[in-house]
Protein backbone atom coordinates (compact mmCIF):
# COMPACT_ATOMS: atom_id res chain seq x y z
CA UNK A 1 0.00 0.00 0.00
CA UNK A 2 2.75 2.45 1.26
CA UNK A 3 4.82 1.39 -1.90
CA UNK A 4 1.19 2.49 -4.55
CA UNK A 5 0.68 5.80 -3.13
CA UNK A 6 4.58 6.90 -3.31
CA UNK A 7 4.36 5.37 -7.21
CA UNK A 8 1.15 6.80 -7.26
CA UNK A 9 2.59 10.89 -6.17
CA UNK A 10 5.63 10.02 -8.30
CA UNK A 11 3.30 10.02 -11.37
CA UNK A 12 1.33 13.17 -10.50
CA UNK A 13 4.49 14.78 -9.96
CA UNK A 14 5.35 14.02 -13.46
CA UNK A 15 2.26 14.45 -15.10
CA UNK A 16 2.76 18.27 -13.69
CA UNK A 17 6.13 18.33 -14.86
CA UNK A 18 4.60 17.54 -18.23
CA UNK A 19 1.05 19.37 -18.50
CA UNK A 20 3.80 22.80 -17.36
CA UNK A 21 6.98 22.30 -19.61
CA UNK A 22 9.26 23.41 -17.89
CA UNK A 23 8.67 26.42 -16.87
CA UNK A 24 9.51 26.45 -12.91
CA UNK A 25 13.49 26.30 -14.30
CA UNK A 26 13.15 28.92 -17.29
CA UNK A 27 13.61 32.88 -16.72
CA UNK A 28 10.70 34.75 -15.67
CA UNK A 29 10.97 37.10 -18.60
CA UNK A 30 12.80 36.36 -22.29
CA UNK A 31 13.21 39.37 -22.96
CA UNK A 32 16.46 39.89 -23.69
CA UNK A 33 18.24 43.76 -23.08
CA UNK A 34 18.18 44.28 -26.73
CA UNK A 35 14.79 43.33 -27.23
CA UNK A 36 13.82 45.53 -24.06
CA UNK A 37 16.26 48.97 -25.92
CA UNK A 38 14.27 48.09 -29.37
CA UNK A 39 10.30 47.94 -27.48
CA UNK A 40 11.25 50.81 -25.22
CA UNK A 41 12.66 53.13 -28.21
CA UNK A 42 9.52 51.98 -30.38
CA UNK A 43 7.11 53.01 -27.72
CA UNK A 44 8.65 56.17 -26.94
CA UNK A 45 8.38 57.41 -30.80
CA UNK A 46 5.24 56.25 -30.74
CA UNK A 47 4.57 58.72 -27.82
CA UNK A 48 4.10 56.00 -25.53
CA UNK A 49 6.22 57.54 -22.74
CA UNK A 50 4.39 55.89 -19.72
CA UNK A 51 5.23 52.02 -21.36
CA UNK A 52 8.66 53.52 -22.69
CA UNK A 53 9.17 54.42 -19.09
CA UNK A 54 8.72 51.29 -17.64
CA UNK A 55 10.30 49.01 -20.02
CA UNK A 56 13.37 50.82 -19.72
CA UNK A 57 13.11 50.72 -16.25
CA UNK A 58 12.81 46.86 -16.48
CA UNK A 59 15.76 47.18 -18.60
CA UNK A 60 18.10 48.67 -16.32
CA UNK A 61 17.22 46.36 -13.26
CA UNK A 62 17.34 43.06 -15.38
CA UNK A 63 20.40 43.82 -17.28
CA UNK A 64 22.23 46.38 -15.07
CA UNK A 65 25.62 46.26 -17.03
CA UNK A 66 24.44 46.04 -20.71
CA UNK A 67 25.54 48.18 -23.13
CA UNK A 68 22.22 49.34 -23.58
CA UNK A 69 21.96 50.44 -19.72
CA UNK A 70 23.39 53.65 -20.77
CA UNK A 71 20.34 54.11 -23.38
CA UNK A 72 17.79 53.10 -20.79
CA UNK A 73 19.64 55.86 -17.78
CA UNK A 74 19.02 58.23 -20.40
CA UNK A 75 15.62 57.51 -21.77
CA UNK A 76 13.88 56.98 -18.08
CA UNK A 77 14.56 60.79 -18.08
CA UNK A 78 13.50 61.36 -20.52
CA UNK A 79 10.27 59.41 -20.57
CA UNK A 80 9.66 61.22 -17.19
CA UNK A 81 10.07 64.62 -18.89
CA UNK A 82 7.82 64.15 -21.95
CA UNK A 83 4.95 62.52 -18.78
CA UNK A 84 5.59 66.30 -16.79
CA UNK A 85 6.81 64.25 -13.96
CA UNK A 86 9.71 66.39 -13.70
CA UNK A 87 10.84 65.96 -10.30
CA UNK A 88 11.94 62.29 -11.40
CA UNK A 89 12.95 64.10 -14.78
CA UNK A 90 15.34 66.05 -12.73
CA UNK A 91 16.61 63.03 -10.55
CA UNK A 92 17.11 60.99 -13.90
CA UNK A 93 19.37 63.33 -15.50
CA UNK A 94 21.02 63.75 -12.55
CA UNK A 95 21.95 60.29 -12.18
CA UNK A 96 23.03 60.00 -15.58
CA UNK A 97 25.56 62.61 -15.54
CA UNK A 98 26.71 61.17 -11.99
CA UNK A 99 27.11 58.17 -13.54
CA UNK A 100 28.17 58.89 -16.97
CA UNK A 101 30.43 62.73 -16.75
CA UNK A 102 32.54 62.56 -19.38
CA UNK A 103 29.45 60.74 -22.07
CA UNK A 104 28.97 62.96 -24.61
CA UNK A 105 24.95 63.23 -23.85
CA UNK A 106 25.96 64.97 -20.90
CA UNK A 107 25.20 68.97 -22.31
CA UNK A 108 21.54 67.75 -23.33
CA UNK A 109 21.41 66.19 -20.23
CA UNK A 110 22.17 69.40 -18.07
CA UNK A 111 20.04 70.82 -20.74
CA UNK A 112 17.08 68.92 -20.65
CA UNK A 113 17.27 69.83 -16.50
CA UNK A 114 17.39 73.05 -16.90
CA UNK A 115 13.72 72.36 -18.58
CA UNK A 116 12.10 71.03 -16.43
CA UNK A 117 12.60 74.01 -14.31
CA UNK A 118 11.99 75.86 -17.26
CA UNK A 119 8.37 74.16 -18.04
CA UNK A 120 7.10 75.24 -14.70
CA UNK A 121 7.75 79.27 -14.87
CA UNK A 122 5.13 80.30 -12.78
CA UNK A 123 2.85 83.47 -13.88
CA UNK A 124 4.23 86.74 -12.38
CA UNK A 125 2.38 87.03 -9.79
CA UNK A 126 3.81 84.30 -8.37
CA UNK A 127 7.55 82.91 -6.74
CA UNK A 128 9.93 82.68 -9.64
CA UNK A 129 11.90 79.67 -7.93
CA UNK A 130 11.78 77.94 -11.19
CA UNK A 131 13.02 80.51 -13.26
CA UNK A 132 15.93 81.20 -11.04
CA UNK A 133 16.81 77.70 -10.72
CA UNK A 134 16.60 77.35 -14.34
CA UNK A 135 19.03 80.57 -14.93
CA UNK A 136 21.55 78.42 -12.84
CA UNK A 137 21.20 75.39 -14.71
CA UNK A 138 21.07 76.72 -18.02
CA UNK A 139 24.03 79.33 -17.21
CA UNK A 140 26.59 76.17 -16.16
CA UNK A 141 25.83 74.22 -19.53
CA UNK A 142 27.25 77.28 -21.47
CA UNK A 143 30.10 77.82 -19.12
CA UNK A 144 30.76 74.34 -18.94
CA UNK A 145 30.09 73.44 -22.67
CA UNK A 146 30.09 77.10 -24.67
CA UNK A 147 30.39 75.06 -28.19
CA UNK A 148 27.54 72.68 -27.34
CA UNK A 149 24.65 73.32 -29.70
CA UNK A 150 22.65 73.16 -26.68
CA UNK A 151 24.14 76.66 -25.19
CA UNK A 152 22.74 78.90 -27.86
CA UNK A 153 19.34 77.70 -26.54
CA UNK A 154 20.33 77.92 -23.23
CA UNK A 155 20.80 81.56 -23.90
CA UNK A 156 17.43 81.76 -25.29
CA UNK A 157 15.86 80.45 -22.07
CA UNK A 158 17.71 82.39 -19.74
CA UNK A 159 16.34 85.66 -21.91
CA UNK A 160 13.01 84.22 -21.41
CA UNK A 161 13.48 83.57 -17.00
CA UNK A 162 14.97 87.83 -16.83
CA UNK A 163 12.48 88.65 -18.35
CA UNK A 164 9.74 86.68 -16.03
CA UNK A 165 12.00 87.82 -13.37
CA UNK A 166 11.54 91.31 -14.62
CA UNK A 167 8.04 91.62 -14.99
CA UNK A 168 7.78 89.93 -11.16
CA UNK A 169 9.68 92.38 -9.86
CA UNK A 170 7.47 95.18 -11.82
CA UNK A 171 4.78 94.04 -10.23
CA UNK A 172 5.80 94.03 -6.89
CA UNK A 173 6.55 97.43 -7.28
CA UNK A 174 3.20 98.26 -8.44
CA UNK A 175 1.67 96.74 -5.69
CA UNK A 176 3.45 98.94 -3.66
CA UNK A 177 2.92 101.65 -5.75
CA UNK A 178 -0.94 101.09 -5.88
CA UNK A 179 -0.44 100.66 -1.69
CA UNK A 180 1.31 104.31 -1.39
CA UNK A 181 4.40 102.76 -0.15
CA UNK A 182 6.24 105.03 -2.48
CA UNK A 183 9.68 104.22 -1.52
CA UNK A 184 9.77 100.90 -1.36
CA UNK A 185 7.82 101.01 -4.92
CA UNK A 186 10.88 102.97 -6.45
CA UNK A 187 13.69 100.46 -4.80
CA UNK A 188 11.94 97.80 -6.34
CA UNK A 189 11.75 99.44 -10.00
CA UNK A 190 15.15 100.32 -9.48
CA UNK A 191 16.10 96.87 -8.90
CA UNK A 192 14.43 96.18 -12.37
CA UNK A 193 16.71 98.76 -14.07
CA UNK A 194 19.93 97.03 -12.32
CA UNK A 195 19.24 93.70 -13.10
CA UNK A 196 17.18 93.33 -16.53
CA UNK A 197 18.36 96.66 -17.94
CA UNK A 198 17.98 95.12 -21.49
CA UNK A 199 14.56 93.54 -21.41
CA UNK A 200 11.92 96.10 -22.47
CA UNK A 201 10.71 96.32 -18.92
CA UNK A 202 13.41 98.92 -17.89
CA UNK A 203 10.73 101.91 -20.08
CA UNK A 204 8.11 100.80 -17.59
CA UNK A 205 10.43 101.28 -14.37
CA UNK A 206 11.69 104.73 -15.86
CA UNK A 207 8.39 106.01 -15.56
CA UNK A 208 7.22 104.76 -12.01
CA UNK A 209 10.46 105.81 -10.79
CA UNK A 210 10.07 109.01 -11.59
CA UNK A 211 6.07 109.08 -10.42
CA UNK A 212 7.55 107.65 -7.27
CA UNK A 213 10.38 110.24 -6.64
CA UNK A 214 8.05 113.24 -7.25
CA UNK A 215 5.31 112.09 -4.61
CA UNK A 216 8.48 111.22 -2.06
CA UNK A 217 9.52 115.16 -2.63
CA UNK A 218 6.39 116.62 -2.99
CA UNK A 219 3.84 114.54 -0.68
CA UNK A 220 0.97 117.73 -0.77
CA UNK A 221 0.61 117.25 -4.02
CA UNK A 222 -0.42 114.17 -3.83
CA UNK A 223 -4.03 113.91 -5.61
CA UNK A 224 -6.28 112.85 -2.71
C-alpha cells in the first residue's frame, strides 16, 4: 500500500512536470536587453512615454551592465520629462551625468534639467523659484560646454526667465505703488533697471520711478 501511493505521487508529480513544460526552471521574462532597448525606443516614438518608461526601467534592473543600460539611464529621463513628472525628470538626468560625466549626452542632459525648471515658470504674480533655478542650470551648460549646440538655446531660455523675473519684480513694485508705499515702490523698480536693464521692462520702471520720486519730494501734491 505504502509502496502504490509513493508510485502513485511520483506520477502526478510528473504528469505536472509535463502538463507545465518546464517552466519552474526557465527565466521569468525572455526578454532579452536588446529586445527591451528596441520595445522601449519603439514606444517612446510612438509617444508612448508611460510604457517607454517602464520598459526601460525593467531594462536597467534586469540587465544592469548592458551596453544598452546607458540608453535606458538616459531615456527613463526622458520618458519622465515628456509625462511632466519632472521631479523624477530632474533626478534621472542627474543620475546620468553622476554616472556617466565625461558621455557625450551629458550637455543635453544638463540641458534637458534646466527644462524642467523651465516648463514650470510660474505666472508673475507668483515665486519665480523655477526661473531662477533654471538661470543656474542653463548658465553652467554654457560655461561648462560654450560650443555645445545646446548653449545657444540655453541663452534663449535664460532671456526668457529675466524677463519673467523682470516683470515679477514690476509688479511688486506696483503693488506697492498702488499701496502708497512710495519708496519701497521705487527700490523695487530700481532693482528692475539694475538687473534686466535690457529687457523692455526697464521703459516701464523709468516712468514709475520718476512718479515715485516726485510724490516722495512733494507729498501735498499728492491727488487725494
Amino acid at each position: 500500500m505504502y509502496q502504490r501511493r509513493v508510485f502513485q505521487s511520483i506520477i502526478i508529480l510528473w504528469l505536472t512536470v509535463q502538463v507545465f513544460g518546464c517552466a519552474w526552471f526557465q527565466p521569468k521574462e525572455e526578454k532579452t536587453a536588446r529586445d527591451l532597448a528596441e520595445e522601449g525606443m519603439k514606444a517612446y516614438e510612438d509617444n508612448d512615454f508611460r510604457n517607454s518608461l517602464e520598459t526601460f526601467q525593467k531594462l536597467r534592473d534586469w540587465y544592469p551592465f548592458s551596453k544598452y543600460a546607458l540608453l535606458a539611464d538616459l531615456k527613463v529621463g526622458d520618458a519622465h520629462y515628456n509625462l511632466k513628472e519632472y521631479d523624477e525628470a530632474i533626478s534621472a538626468y542627474e543620475e546620468f551625468e553622476n554616472l556617466h560625466p565625461k558621455n557625450e549626452a551629458v550637455p543635453y542632459v544638463v540641458y534637458q534639467t534646466g527644462r524642467c525648471y523651465l516648463d514650470r515658470l510660474e505666472v508673475i504674480d507668483r515665486d519665480q523659484t523655477m526661473a531662477l533655478q533654471a538661470v543656474q542650470i542653463f548658465s553652467r551648460l554654457i560655461r561648462t560646454y560654450p560650443d555645445s549646440p545646446f548653449a545657444k538655446k540655453a541663452e534663449e531660455h535664460i532671456r526668457t526667465c529675466y524677463r519673467n523675473l523682470a516683470e515679477h519684480d514690476f509688479y511688486v513694485g506696483m503693488f506697492y505703488y498702488k499701496t502708497k508705499h512710495y519708496k519701497a515702490a521705487m527700490e523695487r523698480f530700481k532693482m528692475v533697471l539694475r538687473s534686466y536693464p535690457d529687457l523692455g521692462v526697464h521703459y516701464k520702471a523709468l516712468q514709475y520711478i520718476a512718479l515715485c520720486q516726485t510724490i516722495i519730494e512733494n507729498p501735498a501734491g499728492v491727488a487725494k
